[in-house]
Every structure is written in structure tokens, then in C-alpha cells.
PDB file of N, CA and C in Angstrom:
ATOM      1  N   UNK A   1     392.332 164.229  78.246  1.00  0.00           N
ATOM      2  CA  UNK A   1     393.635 164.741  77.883  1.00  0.00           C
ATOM      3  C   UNK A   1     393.971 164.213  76.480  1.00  0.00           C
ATOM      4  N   UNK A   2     394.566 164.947  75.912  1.00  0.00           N
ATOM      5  CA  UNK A   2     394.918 164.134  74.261  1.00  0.00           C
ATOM      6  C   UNK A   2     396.369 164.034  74.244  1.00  0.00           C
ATOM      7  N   UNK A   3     396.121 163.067  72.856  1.00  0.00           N
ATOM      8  CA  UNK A   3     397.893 162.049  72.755  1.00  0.00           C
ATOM      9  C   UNK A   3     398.601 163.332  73.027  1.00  0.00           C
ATOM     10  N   UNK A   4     399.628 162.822  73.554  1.00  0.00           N
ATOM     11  CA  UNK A   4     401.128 163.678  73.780  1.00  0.00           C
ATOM     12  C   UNK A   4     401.989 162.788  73.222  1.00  0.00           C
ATOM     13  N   UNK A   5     402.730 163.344  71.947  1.00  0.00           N
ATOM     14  CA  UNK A   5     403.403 162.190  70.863  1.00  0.00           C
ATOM     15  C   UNK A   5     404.845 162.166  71.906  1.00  0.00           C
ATOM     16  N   UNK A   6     405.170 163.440  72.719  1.00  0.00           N
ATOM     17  CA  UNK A   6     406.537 163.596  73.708  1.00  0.00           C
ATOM     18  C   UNK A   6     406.241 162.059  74.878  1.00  0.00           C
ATOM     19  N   UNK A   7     404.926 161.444  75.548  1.00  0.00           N
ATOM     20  CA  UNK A   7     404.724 160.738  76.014  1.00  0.00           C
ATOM     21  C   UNK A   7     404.889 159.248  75.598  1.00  0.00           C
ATOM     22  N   UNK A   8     404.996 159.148  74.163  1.00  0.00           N
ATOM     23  CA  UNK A   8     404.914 157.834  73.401  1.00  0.00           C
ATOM     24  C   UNK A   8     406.032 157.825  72.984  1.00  0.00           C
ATOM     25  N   UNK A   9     407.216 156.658  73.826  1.00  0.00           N
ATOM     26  CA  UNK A   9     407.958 155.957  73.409  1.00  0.00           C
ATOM     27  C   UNK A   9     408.616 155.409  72.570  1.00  0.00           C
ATOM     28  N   UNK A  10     407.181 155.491  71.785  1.00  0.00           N
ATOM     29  CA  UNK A  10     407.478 154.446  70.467  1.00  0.00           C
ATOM     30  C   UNK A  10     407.158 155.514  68.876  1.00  0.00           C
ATOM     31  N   UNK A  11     406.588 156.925  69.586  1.00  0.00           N
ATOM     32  CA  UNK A  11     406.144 157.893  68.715  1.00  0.00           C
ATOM     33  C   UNK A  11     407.177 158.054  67.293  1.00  0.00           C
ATOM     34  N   UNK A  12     408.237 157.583  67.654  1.00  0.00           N
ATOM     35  CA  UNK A  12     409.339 158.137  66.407  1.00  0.00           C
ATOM     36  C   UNK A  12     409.629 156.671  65.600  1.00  0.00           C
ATOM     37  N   UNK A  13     409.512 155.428  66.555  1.00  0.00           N
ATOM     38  CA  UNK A  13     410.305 154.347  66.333  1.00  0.00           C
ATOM     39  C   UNK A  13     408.962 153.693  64.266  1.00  0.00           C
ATOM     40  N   UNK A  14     410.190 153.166  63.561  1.00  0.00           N
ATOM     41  CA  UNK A  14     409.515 153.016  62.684  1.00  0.00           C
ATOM     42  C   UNK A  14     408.426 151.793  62.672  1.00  0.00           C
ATOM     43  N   UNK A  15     407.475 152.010  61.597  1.00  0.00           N
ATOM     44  CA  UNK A  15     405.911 150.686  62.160  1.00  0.00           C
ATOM     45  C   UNK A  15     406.203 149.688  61.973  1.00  0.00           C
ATOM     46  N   UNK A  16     406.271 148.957  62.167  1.00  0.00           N
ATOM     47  CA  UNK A  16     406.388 147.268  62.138  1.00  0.00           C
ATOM     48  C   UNK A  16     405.474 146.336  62.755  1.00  0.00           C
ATOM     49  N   UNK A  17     405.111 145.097  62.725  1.00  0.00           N
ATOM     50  CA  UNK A  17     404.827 144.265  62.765  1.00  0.00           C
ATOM     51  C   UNK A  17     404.973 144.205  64.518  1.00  0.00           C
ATOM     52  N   UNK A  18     406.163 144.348  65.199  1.00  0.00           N
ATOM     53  CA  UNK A  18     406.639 144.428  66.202  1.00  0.00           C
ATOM     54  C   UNK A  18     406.401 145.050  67.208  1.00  0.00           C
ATOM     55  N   UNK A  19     406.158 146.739  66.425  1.00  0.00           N
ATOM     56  CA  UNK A  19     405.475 147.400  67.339  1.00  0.00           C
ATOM     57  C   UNK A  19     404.359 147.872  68.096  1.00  0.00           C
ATOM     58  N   UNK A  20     403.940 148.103  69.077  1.00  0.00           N
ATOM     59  CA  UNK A  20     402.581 148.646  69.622  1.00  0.00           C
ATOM     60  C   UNK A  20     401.568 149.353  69.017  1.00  0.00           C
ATOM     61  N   UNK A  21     400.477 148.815  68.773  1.00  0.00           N
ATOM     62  CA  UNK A  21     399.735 148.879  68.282  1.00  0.00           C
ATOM     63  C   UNK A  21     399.300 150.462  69.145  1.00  0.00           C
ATOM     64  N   UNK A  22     398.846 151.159  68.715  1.00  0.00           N
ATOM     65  CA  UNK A  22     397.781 152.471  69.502  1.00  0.00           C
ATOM     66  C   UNK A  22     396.520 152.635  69.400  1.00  0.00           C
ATOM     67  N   UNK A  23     396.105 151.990  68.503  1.00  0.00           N
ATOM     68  CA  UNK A  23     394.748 152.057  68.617  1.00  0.00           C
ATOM     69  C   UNK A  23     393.758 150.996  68.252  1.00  0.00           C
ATOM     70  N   UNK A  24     392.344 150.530  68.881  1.00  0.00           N
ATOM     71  CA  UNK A  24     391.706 149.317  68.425  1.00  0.00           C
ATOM     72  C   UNK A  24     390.388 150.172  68.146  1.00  0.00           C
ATOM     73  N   UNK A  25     389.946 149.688  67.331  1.00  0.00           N
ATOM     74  CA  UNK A  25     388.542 149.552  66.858  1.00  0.00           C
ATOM     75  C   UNK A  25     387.596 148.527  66.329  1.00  0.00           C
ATOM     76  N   UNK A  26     386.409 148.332  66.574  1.00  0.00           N
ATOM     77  CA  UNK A  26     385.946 147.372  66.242  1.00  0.00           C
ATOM     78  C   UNK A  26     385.487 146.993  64.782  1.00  0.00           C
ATOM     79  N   UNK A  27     385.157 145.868  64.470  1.00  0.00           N
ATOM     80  CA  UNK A  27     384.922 145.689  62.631  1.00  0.00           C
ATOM     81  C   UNK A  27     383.355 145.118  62.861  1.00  0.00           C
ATOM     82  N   UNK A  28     383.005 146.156  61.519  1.00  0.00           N
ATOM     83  CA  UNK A  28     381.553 145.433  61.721  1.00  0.00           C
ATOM     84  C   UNK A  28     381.718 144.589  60.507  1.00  0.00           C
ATOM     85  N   UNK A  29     381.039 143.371  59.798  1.00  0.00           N
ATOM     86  CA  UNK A  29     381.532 142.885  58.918  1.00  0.00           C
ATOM     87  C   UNK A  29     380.745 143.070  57.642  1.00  0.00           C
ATOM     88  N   UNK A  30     381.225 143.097  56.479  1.00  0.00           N
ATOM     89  CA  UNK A  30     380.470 143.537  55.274  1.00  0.00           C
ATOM     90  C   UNK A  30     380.897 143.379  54.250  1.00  0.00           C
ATOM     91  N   UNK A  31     380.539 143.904  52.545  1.00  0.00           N
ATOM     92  CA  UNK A  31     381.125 144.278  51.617  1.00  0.00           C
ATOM     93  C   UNK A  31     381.956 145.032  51.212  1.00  0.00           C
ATOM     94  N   UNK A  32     382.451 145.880  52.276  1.00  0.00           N
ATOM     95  CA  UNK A  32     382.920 146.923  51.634  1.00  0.00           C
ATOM     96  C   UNK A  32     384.334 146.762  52.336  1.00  0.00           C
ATOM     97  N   UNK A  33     385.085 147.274  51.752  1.00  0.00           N
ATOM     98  CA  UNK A  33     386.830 147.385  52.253  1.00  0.00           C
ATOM     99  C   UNK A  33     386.677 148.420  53.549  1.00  0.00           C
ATOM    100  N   UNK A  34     387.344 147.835  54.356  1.00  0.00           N
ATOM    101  CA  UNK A  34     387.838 148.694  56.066  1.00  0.00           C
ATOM    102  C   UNK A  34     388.252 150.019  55.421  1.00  0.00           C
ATOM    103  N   UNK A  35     388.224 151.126  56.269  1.00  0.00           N
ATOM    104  CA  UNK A  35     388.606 152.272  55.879  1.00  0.00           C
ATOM    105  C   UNK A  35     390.036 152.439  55.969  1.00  0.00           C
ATOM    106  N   UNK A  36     391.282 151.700  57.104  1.00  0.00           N
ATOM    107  CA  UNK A  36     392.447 151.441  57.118  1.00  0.00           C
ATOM    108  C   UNK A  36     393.069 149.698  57.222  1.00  0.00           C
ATOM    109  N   UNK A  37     393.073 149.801  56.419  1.00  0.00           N
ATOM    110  CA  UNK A  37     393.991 148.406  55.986  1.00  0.00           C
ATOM    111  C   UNK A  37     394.866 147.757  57.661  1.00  0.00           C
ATOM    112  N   UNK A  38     394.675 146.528  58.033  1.00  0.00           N
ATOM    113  CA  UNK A  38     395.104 146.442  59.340  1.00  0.00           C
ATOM    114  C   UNK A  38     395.427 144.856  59.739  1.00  0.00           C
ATOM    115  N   UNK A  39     395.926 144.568  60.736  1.00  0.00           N
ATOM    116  CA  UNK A  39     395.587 143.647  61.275  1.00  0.00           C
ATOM    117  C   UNK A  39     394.642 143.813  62.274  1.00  0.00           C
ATOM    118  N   UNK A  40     394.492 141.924  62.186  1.00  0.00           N
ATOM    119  CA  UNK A  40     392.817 141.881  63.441  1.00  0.00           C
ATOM    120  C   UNK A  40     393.442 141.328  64.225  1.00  0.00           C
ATOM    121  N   UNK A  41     392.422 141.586  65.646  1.00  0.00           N
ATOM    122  CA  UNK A  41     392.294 141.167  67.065  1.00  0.00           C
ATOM    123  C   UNK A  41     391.587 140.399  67.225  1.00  0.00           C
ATOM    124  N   UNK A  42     390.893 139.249  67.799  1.00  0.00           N
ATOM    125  CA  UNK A  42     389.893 138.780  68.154  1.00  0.00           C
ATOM    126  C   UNK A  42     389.536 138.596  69.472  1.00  0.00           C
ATOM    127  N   UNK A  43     388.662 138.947  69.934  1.00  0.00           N
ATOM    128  CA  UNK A  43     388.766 139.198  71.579  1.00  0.00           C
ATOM    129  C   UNK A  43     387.714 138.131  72.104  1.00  0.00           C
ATOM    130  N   UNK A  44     387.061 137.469  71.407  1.00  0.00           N
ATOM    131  CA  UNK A  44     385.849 136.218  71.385  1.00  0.00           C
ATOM    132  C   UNK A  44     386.140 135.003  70.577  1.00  0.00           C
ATOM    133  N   UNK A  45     386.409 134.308  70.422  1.00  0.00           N
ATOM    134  CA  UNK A  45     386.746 133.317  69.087  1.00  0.00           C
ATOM    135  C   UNK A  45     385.575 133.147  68.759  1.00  0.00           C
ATOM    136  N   UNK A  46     385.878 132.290  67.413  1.00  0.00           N
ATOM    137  CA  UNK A  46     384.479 132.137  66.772  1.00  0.00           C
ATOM    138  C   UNK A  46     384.925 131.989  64.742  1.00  0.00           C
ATOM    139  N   UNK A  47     384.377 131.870  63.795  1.00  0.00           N
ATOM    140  CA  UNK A  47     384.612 131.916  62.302  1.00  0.00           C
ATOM    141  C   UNK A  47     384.775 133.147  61.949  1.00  0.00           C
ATOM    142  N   UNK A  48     385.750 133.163  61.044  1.00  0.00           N
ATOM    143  CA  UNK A  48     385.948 134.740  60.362  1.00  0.00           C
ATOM    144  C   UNK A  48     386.487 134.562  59.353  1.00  0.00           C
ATOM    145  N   UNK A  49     385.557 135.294  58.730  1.00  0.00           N
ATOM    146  CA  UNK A  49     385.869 135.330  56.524  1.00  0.00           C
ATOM    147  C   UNK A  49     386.706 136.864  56.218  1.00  0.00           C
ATOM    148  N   UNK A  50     387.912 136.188  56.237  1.00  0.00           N
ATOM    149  CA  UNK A  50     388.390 138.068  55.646  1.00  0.00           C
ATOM    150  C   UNK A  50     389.193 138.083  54.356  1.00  0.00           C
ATOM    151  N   UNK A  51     389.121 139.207  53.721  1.00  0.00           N
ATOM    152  CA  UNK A  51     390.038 138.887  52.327  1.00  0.00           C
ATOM    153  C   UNK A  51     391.653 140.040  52.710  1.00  0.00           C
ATOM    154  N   UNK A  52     392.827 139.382  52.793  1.00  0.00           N
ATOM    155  CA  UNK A  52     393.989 140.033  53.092  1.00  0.00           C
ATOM    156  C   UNK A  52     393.804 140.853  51.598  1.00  0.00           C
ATOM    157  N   UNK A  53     395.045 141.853  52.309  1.00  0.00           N
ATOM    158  CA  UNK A  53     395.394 143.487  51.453  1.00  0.00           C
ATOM    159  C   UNK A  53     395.326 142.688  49.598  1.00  0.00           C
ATOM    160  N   UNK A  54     396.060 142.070  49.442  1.00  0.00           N
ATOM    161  CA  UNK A  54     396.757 141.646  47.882  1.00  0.00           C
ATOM    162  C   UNK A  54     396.014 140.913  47.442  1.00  0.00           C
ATOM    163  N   UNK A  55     394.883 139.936  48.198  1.00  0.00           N
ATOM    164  CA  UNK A  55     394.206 138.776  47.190  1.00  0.00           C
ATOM    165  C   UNK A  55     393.265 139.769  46.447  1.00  0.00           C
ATOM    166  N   UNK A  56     392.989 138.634  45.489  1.00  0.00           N
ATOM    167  CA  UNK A  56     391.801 139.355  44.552  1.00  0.00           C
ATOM    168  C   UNK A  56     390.610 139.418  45.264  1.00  0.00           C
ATOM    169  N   UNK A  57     389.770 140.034  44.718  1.00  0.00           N
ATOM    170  CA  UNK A  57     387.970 139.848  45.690  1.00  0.00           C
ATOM    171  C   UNK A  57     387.707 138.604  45.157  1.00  0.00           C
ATOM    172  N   UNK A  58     386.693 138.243  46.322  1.00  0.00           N
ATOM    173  CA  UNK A  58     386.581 137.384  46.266  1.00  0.00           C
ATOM    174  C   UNK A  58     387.496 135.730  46.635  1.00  0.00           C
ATOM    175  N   UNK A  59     388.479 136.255  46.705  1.00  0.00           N
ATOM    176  CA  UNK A  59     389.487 135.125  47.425  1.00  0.00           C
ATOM    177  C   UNK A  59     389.792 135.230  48.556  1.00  0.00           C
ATOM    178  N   UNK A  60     388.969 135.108  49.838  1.00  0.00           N
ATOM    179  CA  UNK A  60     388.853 134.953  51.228  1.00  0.00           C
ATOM    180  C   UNK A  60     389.105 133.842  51.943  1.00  0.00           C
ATOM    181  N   UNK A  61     389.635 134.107  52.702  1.00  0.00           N
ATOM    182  CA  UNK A  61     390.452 133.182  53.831  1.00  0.00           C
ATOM    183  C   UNK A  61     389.325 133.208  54.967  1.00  0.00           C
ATOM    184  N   UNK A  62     388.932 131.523  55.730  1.00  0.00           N
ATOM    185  CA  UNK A  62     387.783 131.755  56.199  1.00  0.00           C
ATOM    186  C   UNK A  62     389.096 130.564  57.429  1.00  0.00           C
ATOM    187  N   UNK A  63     388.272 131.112  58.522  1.00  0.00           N
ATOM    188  CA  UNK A  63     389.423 130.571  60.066  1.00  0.00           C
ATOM    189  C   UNK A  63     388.531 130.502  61.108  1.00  0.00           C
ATOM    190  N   UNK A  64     388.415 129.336  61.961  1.00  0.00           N
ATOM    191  CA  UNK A  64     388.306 129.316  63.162  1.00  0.00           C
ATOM    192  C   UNK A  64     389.263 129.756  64.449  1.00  0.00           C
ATOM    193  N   UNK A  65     388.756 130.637  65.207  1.00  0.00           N
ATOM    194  CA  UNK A  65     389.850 131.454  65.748  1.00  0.00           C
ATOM    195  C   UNK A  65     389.448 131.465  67.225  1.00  0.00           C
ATOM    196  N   UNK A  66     390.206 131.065  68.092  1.00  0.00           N
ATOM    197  CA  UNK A  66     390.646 131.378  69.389  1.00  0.00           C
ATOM    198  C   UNK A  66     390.649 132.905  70.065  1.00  0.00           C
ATOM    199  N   UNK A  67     390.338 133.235  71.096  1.00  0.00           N
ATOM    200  CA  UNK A  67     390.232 134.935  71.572  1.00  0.00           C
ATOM    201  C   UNK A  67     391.782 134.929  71.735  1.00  0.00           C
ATOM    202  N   UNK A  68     392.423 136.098  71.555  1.00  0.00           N
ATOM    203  CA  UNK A  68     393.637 136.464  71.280  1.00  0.00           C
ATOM    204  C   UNK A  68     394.254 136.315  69.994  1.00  0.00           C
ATOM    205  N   UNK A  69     393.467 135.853  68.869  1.00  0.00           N
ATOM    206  CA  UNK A  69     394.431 135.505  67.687  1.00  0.00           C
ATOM    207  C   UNK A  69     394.490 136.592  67.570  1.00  0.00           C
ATOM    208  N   UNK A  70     395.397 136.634  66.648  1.00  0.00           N
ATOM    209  CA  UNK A  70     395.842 137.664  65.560  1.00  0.00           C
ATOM    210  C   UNK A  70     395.893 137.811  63.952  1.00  0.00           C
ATOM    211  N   UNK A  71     395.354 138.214  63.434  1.00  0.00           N
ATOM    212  CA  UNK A  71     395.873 137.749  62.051  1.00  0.00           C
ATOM    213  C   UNK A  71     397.071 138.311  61.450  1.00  0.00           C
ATOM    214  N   UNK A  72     397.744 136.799  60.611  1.00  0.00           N
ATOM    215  CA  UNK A  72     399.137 137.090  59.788  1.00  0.00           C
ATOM    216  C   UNK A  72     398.951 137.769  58.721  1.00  0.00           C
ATOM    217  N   UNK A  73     398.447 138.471  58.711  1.00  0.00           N
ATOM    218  CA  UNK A  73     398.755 139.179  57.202  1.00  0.00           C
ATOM    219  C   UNK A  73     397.602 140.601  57.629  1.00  0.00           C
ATOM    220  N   UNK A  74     398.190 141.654  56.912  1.00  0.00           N
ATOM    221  CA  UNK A  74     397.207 142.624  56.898  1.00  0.00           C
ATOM    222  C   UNK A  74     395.748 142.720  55.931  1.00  0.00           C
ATOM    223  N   UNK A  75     394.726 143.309  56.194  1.00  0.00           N
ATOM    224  CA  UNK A  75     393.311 143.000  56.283  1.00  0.00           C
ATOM    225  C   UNK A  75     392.685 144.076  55.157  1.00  0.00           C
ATOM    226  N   UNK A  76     391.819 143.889  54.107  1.00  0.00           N
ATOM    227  CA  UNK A  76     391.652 144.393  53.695  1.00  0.00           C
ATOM    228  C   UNK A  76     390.005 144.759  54.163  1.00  0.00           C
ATOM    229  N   UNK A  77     389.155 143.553  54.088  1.00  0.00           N
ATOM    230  CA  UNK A  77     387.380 143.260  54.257  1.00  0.00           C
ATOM    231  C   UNK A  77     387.450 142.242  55.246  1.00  0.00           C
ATOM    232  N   UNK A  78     386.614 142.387  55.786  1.00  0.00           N
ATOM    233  CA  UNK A  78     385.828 141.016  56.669  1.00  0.00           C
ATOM    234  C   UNK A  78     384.485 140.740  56.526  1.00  0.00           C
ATOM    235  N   UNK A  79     384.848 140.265  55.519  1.00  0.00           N
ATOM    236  CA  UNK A  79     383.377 139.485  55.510  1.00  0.00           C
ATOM    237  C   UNK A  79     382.028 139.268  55.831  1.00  0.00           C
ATOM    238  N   UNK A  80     382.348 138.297  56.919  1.00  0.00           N
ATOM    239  CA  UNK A  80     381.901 137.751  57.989  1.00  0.00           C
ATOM    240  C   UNK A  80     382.480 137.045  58.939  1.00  0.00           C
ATOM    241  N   UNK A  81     381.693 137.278  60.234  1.00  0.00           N
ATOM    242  CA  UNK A  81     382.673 136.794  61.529  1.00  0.00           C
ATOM    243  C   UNK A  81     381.607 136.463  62.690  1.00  0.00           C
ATOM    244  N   UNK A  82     381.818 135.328  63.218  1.00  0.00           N
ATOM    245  CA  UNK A  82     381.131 134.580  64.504  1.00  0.00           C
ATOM    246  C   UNK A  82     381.707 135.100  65.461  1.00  0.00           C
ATOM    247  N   UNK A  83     382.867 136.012  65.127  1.00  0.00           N
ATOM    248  CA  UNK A  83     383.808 136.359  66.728  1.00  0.00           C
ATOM    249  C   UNK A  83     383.650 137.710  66.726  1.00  0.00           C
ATOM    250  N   UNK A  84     384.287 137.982  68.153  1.00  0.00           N
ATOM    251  CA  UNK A  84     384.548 139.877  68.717  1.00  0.00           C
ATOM    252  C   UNK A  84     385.496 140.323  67.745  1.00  0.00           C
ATOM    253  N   UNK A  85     385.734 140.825  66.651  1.00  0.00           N
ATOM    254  CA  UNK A  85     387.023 141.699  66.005  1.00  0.00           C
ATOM    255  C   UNK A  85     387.053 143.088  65.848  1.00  0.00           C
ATOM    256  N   UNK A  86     388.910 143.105  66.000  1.00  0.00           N
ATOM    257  CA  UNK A  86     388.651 144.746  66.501  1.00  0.00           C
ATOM    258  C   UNK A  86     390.261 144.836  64.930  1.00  0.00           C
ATOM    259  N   UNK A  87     390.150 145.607  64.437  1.00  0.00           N
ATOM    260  CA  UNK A  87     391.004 146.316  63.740  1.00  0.00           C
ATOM    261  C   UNK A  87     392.547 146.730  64.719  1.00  0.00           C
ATOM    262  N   UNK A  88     393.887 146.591  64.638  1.00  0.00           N
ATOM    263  CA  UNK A  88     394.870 146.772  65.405  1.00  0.00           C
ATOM    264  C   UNK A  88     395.270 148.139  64.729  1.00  0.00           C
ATOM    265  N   UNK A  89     395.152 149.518  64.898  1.00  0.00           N
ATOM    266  CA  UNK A  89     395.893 150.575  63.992  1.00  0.00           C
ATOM    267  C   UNK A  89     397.358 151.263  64.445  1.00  0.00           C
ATOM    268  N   UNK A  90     398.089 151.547  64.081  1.00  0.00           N
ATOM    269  CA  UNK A  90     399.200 152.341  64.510  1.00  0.00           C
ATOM    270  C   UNK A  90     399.072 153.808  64.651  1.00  0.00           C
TER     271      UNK A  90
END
């Protein structure tokens, strides 16, 4: 069956930080920039090198992470990662 935007609650409400996420996908990790800019999931903990939306390249934020983190800031690349990560999209 496909989305029914009349079924989603949240279909009109504006995006935020706050709201429900709709869709996950997984990140494979690399050079190249994600195709949508996002926050991450981590569903395994483990190390993860990602560079947020605004830093320059090359200025990556590298974290040991717990299953359930989240990351604070939206995502531009990942690097590399020892953990399960999934992209959070709206």
C-alpha cells in the first residue's frame, strides 16, 4: 500500500528537530557527501567519523557511540564508522 499523506498526522505539521522522523536508511561510509543531508541513528555502537552540514572538509568529528545515539547536528559525510548507521529522513 503506499504513503497516504491523509493518514500522517504529522503530514502538514512543520520539520523540526522534534518531529517524526519517516524514513531510515542505511549509510554506507565514504568520500562522498550523503545524497540528503540528515541526522544519524545508530542502531550498534561502535566509532564514527562524520563531517556535520557547515564544517569545512576535512574537519570531522570522530565519537564513540552507544546504540540509540543520535547525532546533534545534521550530517553531511560519514566517513567512517565501527557502528550500524542509518540516515533519519523526513
Amino acid at each position: 500500500m503506499p504513503y497516504n499523506r491523509g493518514d500522517d498526522p504529522y503530514a502538514f505539521t512543520p520539520l523540526s528537530l522534534e518531529t517524526p522522523k519517516k524514513r531510515m536508511t542505511a549509510v554506507t561510509p565514504g568520500a562522498s557527501d550523503l545524497d540528503i543531508y540528515s541526522l544519524l541513528y545508530c542502531t550498534v555502537g561502535g566509532t564514527i567519523t562524520y563531517l556535520p552540514v557547515l564544517n569545512d572538509d576535512g574537519v570531522t568529528v570522530s565519537e564513540t557511540v552507544a546504540a540509540g545515539w543520535v547525532s546533534p547536528v545534521m550530517v553531511r559525510r560519514v566517513s567512517a564508522a565501527a557502528a550500524t548507521v542509518y540516515q533519519l529522513l523526513d
